[in-house]
C-alpha atoms as a PDB file:
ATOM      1  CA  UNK A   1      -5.686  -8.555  10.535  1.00  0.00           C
ATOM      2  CA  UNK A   2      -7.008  -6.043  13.262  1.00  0.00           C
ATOM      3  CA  UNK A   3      -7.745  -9.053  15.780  1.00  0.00           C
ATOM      4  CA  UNK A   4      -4.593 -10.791  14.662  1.00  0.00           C
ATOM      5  CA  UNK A   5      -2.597  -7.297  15.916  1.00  0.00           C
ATOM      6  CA  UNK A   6      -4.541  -6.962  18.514  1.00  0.00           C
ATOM      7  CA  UNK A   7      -4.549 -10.173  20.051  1.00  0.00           C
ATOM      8  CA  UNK A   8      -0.864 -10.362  19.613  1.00  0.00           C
ATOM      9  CA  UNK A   9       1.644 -11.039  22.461  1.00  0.00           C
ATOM     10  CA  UNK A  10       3.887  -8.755  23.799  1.00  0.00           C
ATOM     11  CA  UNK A  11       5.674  -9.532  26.743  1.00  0.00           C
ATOM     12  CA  UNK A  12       3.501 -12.202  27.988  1.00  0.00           C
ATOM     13  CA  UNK A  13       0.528  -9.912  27.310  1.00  0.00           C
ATOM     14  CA  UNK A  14      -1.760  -9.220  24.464  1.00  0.00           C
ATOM     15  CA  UNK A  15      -1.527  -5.992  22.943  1.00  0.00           C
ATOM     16  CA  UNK A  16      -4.731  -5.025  23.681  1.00  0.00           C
ATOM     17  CA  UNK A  17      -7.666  -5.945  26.346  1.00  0.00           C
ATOM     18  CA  UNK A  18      -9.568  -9.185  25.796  1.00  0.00           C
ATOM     19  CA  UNK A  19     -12.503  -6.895  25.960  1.00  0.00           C
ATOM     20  CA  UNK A  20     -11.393  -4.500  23.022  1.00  0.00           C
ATOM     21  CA  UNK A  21     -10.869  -7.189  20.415  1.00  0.00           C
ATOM     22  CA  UNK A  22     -13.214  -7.279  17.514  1.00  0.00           C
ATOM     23  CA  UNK A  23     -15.927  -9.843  18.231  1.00  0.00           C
ATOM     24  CA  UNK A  24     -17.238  -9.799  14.217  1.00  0.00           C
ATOM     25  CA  UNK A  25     -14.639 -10.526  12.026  1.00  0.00           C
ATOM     26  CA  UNK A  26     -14.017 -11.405   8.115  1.00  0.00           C
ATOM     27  CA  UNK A  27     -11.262 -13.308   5.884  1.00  0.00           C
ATOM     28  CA  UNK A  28     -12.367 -12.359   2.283  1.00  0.00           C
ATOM     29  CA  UNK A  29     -11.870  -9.274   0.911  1.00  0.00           C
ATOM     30  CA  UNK A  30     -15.609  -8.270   0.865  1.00  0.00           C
ATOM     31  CA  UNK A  31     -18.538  -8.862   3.323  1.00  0.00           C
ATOM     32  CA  UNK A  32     -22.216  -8.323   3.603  1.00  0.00           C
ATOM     33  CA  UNK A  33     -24.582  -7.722   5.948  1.00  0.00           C
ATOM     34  CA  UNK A  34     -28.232  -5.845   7.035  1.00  0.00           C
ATOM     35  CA  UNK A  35     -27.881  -3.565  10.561  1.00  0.00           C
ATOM     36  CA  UNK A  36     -30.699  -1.283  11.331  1.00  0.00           C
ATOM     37  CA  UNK A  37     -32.921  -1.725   8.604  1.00  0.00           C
ATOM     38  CA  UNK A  38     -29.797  -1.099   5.846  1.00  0.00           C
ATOM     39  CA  UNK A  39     -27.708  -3.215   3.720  1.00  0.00           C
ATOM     40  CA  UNK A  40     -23.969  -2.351   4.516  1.00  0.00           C
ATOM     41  CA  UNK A  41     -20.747  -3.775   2.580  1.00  0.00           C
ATOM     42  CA  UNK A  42     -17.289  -3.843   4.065  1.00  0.00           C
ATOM     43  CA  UNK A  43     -14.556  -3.792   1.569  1.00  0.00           C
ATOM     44  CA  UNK A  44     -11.329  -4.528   2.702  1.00  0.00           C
ATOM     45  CA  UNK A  45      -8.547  -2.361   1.447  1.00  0.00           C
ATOM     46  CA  UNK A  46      -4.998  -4.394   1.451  1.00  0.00           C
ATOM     47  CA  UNK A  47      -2.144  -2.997   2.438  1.00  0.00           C
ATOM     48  CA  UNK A  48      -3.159   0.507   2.323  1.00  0.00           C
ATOM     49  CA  UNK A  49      -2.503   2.674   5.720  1.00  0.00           C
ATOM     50  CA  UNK A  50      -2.242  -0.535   7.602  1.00  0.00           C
ATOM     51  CA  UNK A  51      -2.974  -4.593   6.670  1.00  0.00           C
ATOM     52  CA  UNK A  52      -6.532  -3.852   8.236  1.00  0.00           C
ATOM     53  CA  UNK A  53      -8.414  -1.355   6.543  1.00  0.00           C
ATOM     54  CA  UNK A  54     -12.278  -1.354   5.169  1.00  0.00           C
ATOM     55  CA  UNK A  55     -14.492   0.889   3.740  1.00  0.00           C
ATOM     56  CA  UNK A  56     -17.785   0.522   4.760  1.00  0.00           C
ATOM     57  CA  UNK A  57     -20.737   1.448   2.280  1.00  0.00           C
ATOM     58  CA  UNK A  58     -24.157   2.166   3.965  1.00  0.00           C
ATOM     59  CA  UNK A  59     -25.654   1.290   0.989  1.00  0.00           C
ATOM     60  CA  UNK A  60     -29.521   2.547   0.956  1.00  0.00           C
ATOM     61  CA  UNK A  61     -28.257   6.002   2.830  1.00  0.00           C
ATOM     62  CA  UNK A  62     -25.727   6.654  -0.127  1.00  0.00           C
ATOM     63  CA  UNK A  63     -22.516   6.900   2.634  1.00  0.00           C
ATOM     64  CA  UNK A  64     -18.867   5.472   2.532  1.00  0.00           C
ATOM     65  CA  UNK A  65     -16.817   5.334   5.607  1.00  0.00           C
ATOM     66  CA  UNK A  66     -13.104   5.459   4.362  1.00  0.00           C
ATOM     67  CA  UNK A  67     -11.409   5.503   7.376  1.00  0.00           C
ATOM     68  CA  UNK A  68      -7.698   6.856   7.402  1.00  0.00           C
ATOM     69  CA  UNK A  69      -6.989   6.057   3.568  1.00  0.00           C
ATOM     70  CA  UNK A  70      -8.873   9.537   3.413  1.00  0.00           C
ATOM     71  CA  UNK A  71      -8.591  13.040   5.389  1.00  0.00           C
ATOM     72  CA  UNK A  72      -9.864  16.212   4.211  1.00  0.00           C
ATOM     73  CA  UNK A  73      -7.112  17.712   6.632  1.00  0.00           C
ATOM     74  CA  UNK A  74      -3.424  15.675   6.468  1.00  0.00           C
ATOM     75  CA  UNK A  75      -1.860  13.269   3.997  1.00  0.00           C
ATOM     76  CA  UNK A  76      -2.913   9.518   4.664  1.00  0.00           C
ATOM     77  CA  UNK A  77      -1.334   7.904   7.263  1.00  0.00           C
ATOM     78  CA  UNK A  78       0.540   5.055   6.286  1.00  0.00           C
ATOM     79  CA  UNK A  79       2.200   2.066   8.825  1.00  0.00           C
ATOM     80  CA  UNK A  80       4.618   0.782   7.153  1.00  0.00           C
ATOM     81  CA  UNK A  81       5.507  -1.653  10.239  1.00  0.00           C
ATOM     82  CA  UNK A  82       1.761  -3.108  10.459  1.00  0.00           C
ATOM     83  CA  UNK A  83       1.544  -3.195   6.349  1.00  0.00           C
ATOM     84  CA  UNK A  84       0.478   0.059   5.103  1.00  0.00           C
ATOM     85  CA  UNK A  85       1.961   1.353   1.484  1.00  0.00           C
ATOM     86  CA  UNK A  86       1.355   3.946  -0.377  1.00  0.00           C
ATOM     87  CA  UNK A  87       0.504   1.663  -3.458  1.00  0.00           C
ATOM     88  CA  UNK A  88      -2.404   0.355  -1.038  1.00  0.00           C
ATOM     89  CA  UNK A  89      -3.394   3.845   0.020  1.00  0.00           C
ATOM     90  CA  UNK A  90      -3.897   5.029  -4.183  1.00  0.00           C
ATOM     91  CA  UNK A  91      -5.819   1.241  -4.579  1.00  0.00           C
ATOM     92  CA  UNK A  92      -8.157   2.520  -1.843  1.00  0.00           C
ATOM     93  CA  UNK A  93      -8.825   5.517  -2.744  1.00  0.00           C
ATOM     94  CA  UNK A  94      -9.566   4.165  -6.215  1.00  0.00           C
ATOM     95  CA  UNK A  95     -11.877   1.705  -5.073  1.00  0.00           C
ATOM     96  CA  UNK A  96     -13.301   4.292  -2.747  1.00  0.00           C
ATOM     97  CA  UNK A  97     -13.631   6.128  -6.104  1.00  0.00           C
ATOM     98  CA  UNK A  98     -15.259   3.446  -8.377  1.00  0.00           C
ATOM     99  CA  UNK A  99     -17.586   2.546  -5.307  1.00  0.00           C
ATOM    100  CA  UNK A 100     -19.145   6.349  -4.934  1.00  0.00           C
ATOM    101  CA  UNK A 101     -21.655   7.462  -7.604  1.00  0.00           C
ATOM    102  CA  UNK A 102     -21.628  11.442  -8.151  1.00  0.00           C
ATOM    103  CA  UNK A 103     -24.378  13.441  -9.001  1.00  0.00           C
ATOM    104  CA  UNK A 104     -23.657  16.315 -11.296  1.00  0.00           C
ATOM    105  CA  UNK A 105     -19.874  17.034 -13.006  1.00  0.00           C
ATOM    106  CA  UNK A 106     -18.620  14.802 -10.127  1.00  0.00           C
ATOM    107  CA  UNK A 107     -19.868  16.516  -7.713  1.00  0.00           C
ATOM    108  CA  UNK A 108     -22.847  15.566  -4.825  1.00  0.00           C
ATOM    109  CA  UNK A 109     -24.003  11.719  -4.763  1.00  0.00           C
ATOM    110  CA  UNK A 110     -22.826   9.401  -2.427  1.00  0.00           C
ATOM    111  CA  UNK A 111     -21.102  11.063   1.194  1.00  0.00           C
ATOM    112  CA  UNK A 112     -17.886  10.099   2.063  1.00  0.00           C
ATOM    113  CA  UNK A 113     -16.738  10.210   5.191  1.00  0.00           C
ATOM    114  CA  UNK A 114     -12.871  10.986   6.070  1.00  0.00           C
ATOM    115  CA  UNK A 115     -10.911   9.363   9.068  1.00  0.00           C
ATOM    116  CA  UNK A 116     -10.591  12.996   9.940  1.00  0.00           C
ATOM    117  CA  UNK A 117     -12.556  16.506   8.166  1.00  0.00           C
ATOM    118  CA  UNK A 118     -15.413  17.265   6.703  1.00  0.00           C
ATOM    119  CA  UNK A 119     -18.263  15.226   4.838  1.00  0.00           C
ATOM    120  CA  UNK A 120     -16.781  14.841   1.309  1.00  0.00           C
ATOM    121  CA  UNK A 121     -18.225  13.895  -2.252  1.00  0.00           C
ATOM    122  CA  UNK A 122     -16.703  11.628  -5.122  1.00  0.00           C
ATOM    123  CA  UNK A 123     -14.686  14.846  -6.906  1.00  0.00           C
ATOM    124  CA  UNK A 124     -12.900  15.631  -3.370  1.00  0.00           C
ATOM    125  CA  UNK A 125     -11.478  11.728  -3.021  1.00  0.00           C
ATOM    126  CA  UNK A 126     -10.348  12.105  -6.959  1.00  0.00           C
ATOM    127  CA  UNK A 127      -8.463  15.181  -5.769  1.00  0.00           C
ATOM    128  CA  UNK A 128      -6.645  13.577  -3.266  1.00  0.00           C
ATOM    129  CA  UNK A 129      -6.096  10.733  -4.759  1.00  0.00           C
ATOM    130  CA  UNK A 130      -4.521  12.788  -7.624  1.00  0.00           C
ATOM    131  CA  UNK A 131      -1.987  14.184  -5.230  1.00  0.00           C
ATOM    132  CA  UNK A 132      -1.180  11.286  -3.460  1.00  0.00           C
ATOM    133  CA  UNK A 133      -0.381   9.509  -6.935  1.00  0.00           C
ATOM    134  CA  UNK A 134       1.567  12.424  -7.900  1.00  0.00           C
ATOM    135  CA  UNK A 135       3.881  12.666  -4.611  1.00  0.00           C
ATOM    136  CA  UNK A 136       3.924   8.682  -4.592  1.00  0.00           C
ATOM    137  CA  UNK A 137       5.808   9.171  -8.464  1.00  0.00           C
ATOM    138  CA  UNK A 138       8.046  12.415  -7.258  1.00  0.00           C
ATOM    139  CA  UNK A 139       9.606   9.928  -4.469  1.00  0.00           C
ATOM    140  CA  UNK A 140       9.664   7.223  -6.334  1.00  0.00           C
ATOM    141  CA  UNK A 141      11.465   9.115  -9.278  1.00  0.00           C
ATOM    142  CA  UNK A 142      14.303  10.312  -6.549  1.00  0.00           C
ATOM    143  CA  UNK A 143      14.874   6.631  -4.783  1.00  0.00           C
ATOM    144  CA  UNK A 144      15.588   5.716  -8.652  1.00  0.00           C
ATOM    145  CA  UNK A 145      17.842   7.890  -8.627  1.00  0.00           C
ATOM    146  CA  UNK A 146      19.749   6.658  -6.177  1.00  0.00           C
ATOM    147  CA  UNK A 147      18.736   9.529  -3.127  1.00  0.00           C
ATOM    148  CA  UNK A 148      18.347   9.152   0.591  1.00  0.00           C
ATOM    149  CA  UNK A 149      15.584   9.523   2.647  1.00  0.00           C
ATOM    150  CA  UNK A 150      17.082  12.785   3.881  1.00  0.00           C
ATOM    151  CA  UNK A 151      17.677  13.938   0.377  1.00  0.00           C
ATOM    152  CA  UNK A 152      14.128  13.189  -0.820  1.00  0.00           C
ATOM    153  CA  UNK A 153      13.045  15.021   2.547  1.00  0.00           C
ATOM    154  CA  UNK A 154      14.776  17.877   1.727  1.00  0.00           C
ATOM    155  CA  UNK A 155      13.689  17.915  -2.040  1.00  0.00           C
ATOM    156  CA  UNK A 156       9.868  18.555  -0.172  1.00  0.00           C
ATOM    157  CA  UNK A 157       7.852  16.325  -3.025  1.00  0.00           C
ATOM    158  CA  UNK A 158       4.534  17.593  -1.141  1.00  0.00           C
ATOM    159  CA  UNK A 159       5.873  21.162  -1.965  1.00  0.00           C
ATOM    160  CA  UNK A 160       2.409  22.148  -3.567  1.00  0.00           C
ATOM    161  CA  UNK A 161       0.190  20.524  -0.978  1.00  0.00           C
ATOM    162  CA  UNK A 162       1.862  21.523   2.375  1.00  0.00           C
ATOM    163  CA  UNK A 163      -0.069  25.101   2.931  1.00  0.00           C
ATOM    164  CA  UNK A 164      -3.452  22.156   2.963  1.00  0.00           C
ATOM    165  CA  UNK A 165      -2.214  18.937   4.227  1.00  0.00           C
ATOM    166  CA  UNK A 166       1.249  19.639   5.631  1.00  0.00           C
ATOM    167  CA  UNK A 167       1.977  19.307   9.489  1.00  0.00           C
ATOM    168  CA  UNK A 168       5.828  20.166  10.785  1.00  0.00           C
ATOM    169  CA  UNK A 169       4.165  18.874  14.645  1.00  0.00           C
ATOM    170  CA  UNK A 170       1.138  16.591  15.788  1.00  0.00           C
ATOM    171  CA  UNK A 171       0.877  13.334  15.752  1.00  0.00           C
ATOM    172  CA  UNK A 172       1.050  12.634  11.669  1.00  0.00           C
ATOM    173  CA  UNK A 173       3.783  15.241   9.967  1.00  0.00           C
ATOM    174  CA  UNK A 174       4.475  15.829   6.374  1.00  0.00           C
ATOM    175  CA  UNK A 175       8.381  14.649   7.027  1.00  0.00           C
ATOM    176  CA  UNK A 176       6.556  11.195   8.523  1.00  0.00           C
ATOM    177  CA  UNK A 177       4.704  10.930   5.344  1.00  0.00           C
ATOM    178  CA  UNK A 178       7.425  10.961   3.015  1.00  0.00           C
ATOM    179  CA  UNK A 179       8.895   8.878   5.150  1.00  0.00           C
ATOM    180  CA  UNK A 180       6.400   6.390   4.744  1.00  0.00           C
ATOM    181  CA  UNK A 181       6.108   6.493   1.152  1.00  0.00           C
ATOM    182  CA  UNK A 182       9.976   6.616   0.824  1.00  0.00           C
ATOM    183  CA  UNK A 183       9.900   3.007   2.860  1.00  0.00           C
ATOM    184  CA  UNK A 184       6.442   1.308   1.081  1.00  0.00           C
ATOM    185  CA  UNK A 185       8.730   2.627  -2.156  1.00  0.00           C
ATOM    186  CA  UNK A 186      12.231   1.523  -1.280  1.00  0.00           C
ATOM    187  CA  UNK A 187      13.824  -1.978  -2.572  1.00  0.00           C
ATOM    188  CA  UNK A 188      13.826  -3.475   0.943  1.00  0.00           C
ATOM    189  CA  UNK A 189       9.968  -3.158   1.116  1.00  0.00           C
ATOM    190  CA  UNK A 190       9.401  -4.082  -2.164  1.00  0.00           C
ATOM    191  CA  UNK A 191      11.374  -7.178  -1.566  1.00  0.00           C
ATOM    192  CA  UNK A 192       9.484  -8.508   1.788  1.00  0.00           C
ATOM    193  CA  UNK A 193       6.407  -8.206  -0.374  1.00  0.00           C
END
């Protein structure tokens, strides 16, 4: 899906240089290989902040890559436009979840490293996980019924999580979060599924 978006026309052109487009691709949803002396999976995550996600497990060093499913800092960031959901983003973080191994109480084991923050262990990706679920339910209980993006903006679902992951400026905000979810959640979305 990456060298699909990538190698995509616009206005004559592709999207991005010949010379940036993945040379080593895969179809399935899982791939294997050995790179500097370690086995490493790729797992590919469907429909989770884009079409195009993986996490990649470096296998004998006990390390996940997860990529922007996870960030110790923001709330994921979901493209709705290139096939990200919020559905995909929980899925990812549960395989993410089922994938790492902890050591004691949930805590230590395998590393997992964030699209953005610090190092992270399996109890840290539950967390998150947790309050992604639970904002993904708050919105989804308000389109039900019957509200408007702006009203489920204004209700502020990510009340209890905006003094740690909340953003009012950069380039990923809280209000372009909910936004997100609100469209992965709407009928429209649901529909072109």
């Amino acid at each position: 899906n990456v060298l699909t978006a990538m190698s995509a026309s616009r206005g004559g052109a592709p999207a991005a240089p010949f010379a940036a487009w993945p040379t080593d691709t895969f179809f399935q949803a899982e791939r294997t290989m050995y790179f500097n002396g370690e086995g490493i999976e790729l797992m590919h995550v469907d429909a989770a902040s884009t079409d195009g996600d993986i996490l990649v497990f470096f296998r004998s060093s006990d390390v996940i890559a997860a990529g922007d499913i996870y960030s110790t800092r923001a709330y994921p960031r979901i493209d709705v436009k290139r096939g990200g959901s919020v559905n995909g983003v929980i899925e990812g973080l549960n395989r993410l979840i089922d994938v790492a191994i902890s050591e004691q109480f949930t805590e230590g084991g395998t590393r997992i490293v964030p699209g953005r923050g610090r190092i992270s262990d399996e109890f840290d990706v539950v967390e998150y996980r947790d309050m992604v679920t639970i904002i993904r339910d708050r919105v989804d209980a308000l389109i039900k019924k019957g509200r408007s993006l702006d009203q489920v903006k204004a209700s502020r679902p990510t009340l209890d999580w905006e003094p740690r992951y909340g953003s009012t400026t950069g380039a990923w905000t809280t209000a372009m979060f909910v936004e997100a979810v609100y469209r992965s959640l709407s009928a429209p979305a649901r529909e072109a599924r």
